[in-house]
C-alpha atoms as a PDB file:
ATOM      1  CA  UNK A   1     -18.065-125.548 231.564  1.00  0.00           C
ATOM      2  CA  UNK A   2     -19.881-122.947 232.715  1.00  0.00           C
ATOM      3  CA  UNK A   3     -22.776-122.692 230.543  1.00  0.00           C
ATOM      4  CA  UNK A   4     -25.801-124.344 232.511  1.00  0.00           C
ATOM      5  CA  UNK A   5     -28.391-125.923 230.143  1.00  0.00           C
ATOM      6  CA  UNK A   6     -31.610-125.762 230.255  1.00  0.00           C
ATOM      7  CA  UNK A   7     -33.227-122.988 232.074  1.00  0.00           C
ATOM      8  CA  UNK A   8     -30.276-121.769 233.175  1.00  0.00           C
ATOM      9  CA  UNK A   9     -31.456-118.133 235.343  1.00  0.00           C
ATOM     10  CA  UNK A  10     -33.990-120.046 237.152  1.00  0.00           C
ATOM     11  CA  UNK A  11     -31.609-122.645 237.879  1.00  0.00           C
ATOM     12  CA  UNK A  12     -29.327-120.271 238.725  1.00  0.00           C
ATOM     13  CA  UNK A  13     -31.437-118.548 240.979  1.00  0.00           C
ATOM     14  CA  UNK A  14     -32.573-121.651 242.789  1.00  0.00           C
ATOM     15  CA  UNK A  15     -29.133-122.595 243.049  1.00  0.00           C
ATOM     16  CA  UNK A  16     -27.912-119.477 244.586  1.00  0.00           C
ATOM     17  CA  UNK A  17     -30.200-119.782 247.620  1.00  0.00           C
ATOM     18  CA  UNK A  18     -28.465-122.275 248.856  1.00  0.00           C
ATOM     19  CA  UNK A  19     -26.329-121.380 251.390  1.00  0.00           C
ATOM     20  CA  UNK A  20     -22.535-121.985 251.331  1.00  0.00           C
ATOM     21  CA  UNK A  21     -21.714-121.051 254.789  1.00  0.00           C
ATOM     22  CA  UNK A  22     -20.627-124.550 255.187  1.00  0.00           C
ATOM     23  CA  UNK A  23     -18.056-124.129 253.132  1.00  0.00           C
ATOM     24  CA  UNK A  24     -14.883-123.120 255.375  1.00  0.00           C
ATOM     25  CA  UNK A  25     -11.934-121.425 254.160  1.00  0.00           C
ATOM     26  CA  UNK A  26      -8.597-122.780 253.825  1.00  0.00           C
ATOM     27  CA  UNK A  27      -5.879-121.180 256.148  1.00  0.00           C
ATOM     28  CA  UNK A  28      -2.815-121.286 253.693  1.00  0.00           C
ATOM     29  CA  UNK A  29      -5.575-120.011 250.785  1.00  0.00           C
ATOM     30  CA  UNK A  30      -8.617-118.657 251.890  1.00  0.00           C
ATOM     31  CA  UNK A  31      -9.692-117.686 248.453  1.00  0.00           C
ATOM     32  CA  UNK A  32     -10.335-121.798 248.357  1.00  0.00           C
ATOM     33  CA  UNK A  33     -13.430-122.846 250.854  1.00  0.00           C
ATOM     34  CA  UNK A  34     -14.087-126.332 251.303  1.00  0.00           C
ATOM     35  CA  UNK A  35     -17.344-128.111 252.035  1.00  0.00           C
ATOM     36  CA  UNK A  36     -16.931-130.626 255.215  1.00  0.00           C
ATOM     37  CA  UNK A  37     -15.395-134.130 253.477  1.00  0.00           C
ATOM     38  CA  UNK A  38     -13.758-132.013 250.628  1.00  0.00           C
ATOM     39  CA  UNK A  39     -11.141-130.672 252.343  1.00  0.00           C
ATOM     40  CA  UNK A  40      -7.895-132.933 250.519  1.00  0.00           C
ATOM     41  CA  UNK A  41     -10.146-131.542 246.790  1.00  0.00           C
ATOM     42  CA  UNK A  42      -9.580-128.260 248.041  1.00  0.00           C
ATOM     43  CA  UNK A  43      -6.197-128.607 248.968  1.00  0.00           C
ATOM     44  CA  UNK A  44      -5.264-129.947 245.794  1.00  0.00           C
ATOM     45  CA  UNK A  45      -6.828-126.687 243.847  1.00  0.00           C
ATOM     46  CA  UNK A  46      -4.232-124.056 246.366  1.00  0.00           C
ATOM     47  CA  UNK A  47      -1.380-124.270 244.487  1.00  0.00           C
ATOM     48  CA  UNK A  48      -3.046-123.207 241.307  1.00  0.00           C
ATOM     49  CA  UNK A  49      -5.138-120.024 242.363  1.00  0.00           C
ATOM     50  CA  UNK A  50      -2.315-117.556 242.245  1.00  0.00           C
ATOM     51  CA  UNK A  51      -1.185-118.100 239.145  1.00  0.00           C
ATOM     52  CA  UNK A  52      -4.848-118.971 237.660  1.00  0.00           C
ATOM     53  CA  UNK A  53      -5.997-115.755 238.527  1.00  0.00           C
ATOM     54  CA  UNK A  54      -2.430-113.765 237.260  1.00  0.00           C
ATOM     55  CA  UNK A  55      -3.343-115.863 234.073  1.00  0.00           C
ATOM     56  CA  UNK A  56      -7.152-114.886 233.534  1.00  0.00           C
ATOM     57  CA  UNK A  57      -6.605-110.861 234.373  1.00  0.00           C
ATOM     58  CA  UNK A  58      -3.776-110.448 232.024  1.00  0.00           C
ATOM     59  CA  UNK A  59      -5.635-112.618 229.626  1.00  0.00           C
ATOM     60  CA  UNK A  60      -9.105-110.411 230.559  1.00  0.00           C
ATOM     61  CA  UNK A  61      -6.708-107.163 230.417  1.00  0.00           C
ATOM     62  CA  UNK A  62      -8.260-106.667 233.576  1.00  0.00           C
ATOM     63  CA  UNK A  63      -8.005-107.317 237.521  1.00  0.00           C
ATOM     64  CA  UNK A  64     -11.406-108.932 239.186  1.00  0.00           C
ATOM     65  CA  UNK A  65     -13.756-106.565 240.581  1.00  0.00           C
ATOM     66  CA  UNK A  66     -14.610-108.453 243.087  1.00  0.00           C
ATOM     67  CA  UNK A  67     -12.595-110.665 245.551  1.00  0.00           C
ATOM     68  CA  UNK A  68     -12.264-114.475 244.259  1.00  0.00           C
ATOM     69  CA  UNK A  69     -13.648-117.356 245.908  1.00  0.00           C
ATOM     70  CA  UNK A  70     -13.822-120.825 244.992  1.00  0.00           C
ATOM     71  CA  UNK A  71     -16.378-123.022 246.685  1.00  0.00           C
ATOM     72  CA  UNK A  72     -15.234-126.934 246.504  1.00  0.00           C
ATOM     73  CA  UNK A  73     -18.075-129.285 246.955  1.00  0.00           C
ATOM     74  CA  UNK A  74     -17.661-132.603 248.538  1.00  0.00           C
ATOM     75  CA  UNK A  75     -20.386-134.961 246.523  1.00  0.00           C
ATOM     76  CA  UNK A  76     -21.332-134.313 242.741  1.00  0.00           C
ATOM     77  CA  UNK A  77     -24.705-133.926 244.585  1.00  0.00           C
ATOM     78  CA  UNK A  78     -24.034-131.508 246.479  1.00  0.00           C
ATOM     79  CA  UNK A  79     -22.066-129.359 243.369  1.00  0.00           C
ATOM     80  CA  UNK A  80     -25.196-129.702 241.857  1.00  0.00           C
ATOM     81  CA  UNK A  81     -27.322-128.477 244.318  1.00  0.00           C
ATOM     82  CA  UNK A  82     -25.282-125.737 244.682  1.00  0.00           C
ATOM     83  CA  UNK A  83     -24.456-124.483 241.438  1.00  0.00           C
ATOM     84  CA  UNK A  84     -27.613-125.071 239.269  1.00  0.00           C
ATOM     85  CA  UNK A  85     -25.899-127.482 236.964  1.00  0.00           C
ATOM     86  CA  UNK A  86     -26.456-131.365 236.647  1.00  0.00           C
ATOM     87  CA  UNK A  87     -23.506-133.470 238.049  1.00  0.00           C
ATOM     88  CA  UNK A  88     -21.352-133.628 234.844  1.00  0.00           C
ATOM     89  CA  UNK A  89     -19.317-130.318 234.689  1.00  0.00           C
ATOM     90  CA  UNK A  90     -15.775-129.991 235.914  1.00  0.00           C
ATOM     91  CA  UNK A  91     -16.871-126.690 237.316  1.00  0.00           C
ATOM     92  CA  UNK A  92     -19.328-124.267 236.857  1.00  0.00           C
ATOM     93  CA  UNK A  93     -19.925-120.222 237.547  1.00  0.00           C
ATOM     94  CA  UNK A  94     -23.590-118.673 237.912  1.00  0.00           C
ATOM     95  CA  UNK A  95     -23.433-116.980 240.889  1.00  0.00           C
ATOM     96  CA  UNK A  96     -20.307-118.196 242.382  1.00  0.00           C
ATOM     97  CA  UNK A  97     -17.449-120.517 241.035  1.00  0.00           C
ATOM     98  CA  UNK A  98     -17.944-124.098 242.410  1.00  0.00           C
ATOM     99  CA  UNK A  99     -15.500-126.694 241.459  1.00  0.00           C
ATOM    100  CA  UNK A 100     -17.010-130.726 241.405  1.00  0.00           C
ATOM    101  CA  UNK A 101     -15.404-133.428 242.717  1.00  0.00           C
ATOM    102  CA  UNK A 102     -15.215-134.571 239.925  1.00  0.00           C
ATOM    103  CA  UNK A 103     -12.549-133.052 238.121  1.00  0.00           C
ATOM    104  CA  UNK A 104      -9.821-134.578 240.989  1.00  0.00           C
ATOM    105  CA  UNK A 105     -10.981-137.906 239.239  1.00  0.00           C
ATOM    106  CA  UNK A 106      -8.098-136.084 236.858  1.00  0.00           C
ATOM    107  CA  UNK A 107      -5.637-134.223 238.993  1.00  0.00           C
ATOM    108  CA  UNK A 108      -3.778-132.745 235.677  1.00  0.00           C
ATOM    109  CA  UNK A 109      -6.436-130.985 234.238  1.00  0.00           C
ATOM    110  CA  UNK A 110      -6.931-128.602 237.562  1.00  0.00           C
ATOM    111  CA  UNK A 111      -4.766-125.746 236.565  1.00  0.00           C
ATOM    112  CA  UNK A 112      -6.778-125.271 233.387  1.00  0.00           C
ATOM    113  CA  UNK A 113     -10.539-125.759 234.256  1.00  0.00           C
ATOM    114  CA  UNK A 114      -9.880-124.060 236.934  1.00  0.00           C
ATOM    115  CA  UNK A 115      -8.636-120.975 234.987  1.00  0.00           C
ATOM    116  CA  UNK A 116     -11.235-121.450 232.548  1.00  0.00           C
ATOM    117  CA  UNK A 117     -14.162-121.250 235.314  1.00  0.00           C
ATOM    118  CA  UNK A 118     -12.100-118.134 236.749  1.00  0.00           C
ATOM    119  CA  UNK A 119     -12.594-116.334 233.271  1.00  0.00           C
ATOM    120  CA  UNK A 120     -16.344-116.938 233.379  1.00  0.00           C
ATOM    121  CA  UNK A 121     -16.137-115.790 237.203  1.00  0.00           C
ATOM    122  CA  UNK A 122     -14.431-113.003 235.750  1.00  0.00           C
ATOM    123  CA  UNK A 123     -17.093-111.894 233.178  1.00  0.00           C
ATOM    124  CA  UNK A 124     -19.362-112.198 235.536  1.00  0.00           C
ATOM    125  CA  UNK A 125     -18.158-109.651 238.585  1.00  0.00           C
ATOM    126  CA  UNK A 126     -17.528-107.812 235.809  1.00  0.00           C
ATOM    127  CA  UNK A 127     -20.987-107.713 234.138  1.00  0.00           C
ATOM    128  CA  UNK A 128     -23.757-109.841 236.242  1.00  0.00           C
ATOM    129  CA  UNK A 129     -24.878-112.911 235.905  1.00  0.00           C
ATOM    130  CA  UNK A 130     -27.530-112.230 233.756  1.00  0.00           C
ATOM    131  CA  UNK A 131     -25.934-109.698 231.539  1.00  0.00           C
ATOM    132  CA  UNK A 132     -23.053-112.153 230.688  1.00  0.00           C
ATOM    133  CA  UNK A 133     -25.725-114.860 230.451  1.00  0.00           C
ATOM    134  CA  UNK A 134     -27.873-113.394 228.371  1.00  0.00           C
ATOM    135  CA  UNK A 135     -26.313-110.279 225.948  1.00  0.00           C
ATOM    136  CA  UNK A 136     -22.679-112.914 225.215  1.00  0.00           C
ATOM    137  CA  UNK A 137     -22.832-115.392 222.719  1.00  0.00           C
ATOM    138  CA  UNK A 138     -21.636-118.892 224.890  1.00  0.00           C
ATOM    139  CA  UNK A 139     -18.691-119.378 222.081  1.00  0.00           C
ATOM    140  CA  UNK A 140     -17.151-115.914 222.869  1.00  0.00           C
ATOM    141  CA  UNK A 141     -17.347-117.221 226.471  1.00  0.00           C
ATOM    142  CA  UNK A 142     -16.361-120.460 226.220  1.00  0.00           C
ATOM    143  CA  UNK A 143     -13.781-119.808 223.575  1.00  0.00           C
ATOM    144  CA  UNK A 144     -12.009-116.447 225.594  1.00  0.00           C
ATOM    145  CA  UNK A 145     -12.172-118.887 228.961  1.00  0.00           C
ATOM    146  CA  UNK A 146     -10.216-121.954 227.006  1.00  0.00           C
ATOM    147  CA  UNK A 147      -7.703-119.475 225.665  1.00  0.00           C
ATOM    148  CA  UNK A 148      -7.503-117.884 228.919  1.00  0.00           C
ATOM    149  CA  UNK A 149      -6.609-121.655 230.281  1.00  0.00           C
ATOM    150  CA  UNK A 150      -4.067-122.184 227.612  1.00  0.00           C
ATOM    151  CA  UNK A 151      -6.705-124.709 226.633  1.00  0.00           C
ATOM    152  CA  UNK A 152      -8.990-125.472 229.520  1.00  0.00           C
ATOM    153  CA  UNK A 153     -11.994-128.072 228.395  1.00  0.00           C
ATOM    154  CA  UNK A 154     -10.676-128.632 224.836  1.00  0.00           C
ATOM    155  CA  UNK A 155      -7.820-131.564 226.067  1.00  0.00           C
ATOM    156  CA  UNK A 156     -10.200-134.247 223.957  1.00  0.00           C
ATOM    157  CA  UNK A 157      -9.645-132.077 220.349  1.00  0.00           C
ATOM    158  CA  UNK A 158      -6.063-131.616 219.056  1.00  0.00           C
ATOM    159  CA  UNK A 159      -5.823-128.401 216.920  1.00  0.00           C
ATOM    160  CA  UNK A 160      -5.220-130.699 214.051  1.00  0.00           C
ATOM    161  CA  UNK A 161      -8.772-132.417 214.549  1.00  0.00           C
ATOM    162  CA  UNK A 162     -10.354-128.642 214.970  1.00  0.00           C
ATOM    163  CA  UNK A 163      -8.611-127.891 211.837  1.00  0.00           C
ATOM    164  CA  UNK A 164      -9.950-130.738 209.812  1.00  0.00           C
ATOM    165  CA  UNK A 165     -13.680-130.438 211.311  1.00  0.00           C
ATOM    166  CA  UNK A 166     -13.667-126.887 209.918  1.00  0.00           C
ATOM    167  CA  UNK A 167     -12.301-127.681 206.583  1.00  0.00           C
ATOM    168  CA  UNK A 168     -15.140-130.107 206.257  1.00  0.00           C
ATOM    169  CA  UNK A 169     -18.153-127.913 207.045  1.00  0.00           C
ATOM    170  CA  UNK A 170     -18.276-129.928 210.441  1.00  0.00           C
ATOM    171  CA  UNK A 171     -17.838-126.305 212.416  1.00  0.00           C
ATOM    172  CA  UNK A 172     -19.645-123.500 214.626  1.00  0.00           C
ATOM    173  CA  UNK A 173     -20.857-120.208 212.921  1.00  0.00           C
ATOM    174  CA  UNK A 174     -19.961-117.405 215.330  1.00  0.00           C
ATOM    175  CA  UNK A 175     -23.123-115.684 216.154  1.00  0.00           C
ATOM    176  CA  UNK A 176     -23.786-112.187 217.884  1.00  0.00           C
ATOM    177  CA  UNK A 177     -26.398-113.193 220.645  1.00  0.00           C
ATOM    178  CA  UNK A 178     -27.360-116.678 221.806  1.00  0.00           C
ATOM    179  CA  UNK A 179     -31.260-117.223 221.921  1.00  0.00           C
ATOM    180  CA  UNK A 180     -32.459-117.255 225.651  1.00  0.00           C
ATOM    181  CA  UNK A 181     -33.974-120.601 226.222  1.00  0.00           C
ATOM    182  CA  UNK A 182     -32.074-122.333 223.102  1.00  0.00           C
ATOM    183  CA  UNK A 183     -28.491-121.678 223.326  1.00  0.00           C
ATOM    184  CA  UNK A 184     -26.164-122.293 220.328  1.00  0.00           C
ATOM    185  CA  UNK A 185     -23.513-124.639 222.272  1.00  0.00           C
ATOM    186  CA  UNK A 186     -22.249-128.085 221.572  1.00  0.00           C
ATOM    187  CA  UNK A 187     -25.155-130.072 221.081  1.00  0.00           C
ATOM    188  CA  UNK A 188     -26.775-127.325 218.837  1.00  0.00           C
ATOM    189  CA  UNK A 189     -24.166-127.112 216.558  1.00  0.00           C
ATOM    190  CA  UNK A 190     -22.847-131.432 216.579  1.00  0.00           C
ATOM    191  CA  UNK A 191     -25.468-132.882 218.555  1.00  0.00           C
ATOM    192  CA  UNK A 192     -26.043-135.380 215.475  1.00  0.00           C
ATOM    193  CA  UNK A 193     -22.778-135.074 213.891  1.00  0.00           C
ATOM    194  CA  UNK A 194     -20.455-136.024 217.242  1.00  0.00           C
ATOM    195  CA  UNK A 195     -21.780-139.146 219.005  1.00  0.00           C
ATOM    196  CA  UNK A 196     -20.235-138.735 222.274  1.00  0.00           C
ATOM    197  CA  UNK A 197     -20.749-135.499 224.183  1.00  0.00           C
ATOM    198  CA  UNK A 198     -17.379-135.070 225.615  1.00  0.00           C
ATOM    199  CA  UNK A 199     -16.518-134.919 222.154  1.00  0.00           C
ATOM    200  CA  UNK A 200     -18.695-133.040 221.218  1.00  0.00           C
ATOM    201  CA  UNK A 201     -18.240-130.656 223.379  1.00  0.00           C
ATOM    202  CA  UNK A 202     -14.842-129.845 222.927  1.00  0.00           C
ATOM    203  CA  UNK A 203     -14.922-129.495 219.530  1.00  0.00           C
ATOM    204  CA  UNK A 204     -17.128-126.931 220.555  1.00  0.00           C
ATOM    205  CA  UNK A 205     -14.597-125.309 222.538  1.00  0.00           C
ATOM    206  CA  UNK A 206     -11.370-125.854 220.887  1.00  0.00           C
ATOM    207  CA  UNK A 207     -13.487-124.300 217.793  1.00  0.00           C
ATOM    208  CA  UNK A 208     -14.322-121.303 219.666  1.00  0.00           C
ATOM    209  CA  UNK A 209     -10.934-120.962 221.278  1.00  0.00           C
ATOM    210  CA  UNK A 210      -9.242-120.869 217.945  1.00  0.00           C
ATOM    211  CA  UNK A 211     -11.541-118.243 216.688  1.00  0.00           C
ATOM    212  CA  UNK A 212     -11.286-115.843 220.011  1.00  0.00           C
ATOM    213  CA  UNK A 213      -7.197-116.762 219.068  1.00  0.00           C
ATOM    214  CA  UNK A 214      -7.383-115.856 215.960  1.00  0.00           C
ATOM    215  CA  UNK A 215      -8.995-112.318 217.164  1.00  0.00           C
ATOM    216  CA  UNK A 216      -6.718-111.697 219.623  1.00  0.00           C
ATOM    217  CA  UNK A 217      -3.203-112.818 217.266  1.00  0.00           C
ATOM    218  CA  UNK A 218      -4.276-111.029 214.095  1.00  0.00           C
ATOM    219  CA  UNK A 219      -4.504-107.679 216.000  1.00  0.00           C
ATOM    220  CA  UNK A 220      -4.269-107.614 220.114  1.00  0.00           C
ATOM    221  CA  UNK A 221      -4.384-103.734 220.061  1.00  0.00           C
ATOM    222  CA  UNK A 222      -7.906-103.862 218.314  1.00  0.00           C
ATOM    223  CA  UNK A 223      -8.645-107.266 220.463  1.00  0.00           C
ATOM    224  CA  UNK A 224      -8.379-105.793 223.941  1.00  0.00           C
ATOM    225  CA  UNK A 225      -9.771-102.364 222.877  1.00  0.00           C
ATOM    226  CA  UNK A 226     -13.272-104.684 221.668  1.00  0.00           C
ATOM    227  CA  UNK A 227     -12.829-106.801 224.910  1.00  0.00           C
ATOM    228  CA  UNK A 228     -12.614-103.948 227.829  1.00  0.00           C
ATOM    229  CA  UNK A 229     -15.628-102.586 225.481  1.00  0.00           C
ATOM    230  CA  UNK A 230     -17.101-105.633 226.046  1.00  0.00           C
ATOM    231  CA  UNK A 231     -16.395-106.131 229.875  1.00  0.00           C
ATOM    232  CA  UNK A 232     -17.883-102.126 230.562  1.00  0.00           C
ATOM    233  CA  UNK A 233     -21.210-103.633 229.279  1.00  0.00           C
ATOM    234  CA  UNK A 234     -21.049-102.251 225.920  1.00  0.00           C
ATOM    235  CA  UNK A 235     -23.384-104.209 223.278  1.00  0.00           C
ATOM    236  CA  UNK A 236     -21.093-107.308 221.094  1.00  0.00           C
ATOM    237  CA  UNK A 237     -21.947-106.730 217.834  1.00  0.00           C
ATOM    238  CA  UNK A 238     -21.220-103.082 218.408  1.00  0.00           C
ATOM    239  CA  UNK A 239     -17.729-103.840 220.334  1.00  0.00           C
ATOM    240  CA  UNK A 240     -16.973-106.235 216.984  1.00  0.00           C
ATOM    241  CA  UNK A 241     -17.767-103.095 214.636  1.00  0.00           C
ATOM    242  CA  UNK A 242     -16.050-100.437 216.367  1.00  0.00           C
ATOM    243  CA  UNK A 243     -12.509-102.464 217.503  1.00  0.00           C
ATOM    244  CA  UNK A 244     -12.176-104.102 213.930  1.00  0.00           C
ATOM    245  CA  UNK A 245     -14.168-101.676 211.259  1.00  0.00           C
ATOM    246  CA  UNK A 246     -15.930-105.087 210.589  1.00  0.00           C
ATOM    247  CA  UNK A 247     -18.990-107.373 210.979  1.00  0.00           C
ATOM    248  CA  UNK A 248     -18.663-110.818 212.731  1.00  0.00           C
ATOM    249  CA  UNK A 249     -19.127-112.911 209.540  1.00  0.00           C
ATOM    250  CA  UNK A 250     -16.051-110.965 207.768  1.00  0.00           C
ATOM    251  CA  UNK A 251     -13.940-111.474 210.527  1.00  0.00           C
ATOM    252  CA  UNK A 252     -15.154-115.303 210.272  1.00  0.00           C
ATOM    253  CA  UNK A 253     -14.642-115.802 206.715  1.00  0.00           C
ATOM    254  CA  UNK A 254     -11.402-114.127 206.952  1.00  0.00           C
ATOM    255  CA  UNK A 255     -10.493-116.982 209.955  1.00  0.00           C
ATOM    256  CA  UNK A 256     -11.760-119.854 207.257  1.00  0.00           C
ATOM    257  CA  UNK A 257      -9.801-118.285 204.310  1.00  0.00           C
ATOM    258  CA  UNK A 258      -6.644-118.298 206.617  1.00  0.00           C
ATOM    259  CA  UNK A 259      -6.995-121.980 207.894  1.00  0.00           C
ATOM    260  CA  UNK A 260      -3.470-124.096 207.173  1.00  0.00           C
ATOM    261  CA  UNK A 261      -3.960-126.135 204.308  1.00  0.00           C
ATOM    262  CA  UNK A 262      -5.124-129.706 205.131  1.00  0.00           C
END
């Protein structure tokens, strides 16, 4: 959701000079600020931010650092405009967390994407923009935001279908740093594999969320000690090495060995 394609720090940058004093808070939730015409959007997002951001700091093992805001944009335009990305996302988080009008196309799904673009707002008070951008692989962010969600952006890939994709070969491979201009997200890894990109896309996710699961279930104590490593800036691969005494492709291998029998 929140990983912009393209050149995403220039867009980014652009992006965040556009101003969003526009956008006007909501008395009963002023964490929520609405752009003129998308006031009954923003409305529909208030009863979910208390609870969405309870969900992402125990999830994080960590409060925000910063005070949350959610910017709802009236137009798919005007989302775009604002946040850097083209007018498909749900949501998106460079600078900011915008929410597209999009998503109220499909009222059900607001408690997760919103959670899962709070986890990326998350990683990115906590780290910068850039930092999170460009030192995290997207998987680890993609697949700690849809866990955070309880499964925000993966609704089009049952387990079961994530299960049989990597028993097939048809699967991510965890890596330790995303290249800067080509990033290793959906289309890299089934671009030719998965015809349609919604799809595609949450195989993506529901891949990466399983793996970031399967971190956090075979050991939480060594999971949170390699994610608050992670959120005070310290390098991945490191974080991997020191909370689990192994590499990223062991701890892979050992999530493949472990799969349920098909």
């Amino acid at each position: 959701m929140s990983a912009l394609p393209g050149c995403v720090v220039q867009r980014a940058l652009t992006a965040a000079l556009h101003s969003t004093d526009n956008f006007v808070p909501l008395p009963e939730e002023p964490r929520v600020r609405a752009e003129p015409g998308a006031e009954a959007f923003a409305h529909a997002v208030v009863p979910h931010v208390a609870s969405s951001v309870t969900k992402v700091e125990a999830g994080h093992y960590r409060p925000f650092a910063q005070p949350v805001v959610i910017y709802v944009c009236a137009t798919a335009d005007s989302f775009s405009v604002h946040s850097g990305a083209t007018t498909a996302p749900k949501g998106t988080v460079g600078s900011k967390l915008f929410l597209n009008p999009r998503l109220f196309e499909n009222p059900e799904r607001i408690p997760r994407i919103l959670a899962h673009e709070l986890s990326h707002l998350h990683l990115v008070q906590q780290l910068g923009f850039y930092h999170s951008y460009r030192n995290l692989p997207d998987w680890f962010k993609e697949g700690l935001a849809a866990l955070a969600s309880d499964g925000g952006g993966v609704e089009n890939v049952s387990i079961e279908e994530a299960h049989q994709a990597l028993r097939a070969g048809l699967r991510i491979e965890p890596v330790e740093r995303d290249g800067l201009f080509r990033r290793k997200t959906a289309d890299y890894w089934f671009g030719d594999k998965i015809a349609d990109p919604a799809k595609r896309q949450h195989m993506f996710y529901r891949q990466s969320m399983l793996f970031v699961g399967y971190l956090r279930s075979s050991d939480e104590v060594r999971f949170r000690q390699f994610l608050l490593r992670v959120l005070d800036g310290g390098d991945f691969t490191e974080s991997v090495r020191a909370a689990y005494a192994r590499n990223l492709d062991e701890l892979w291998q050992q999530f493949l060995n472990e799969l349920p029998p098909a």
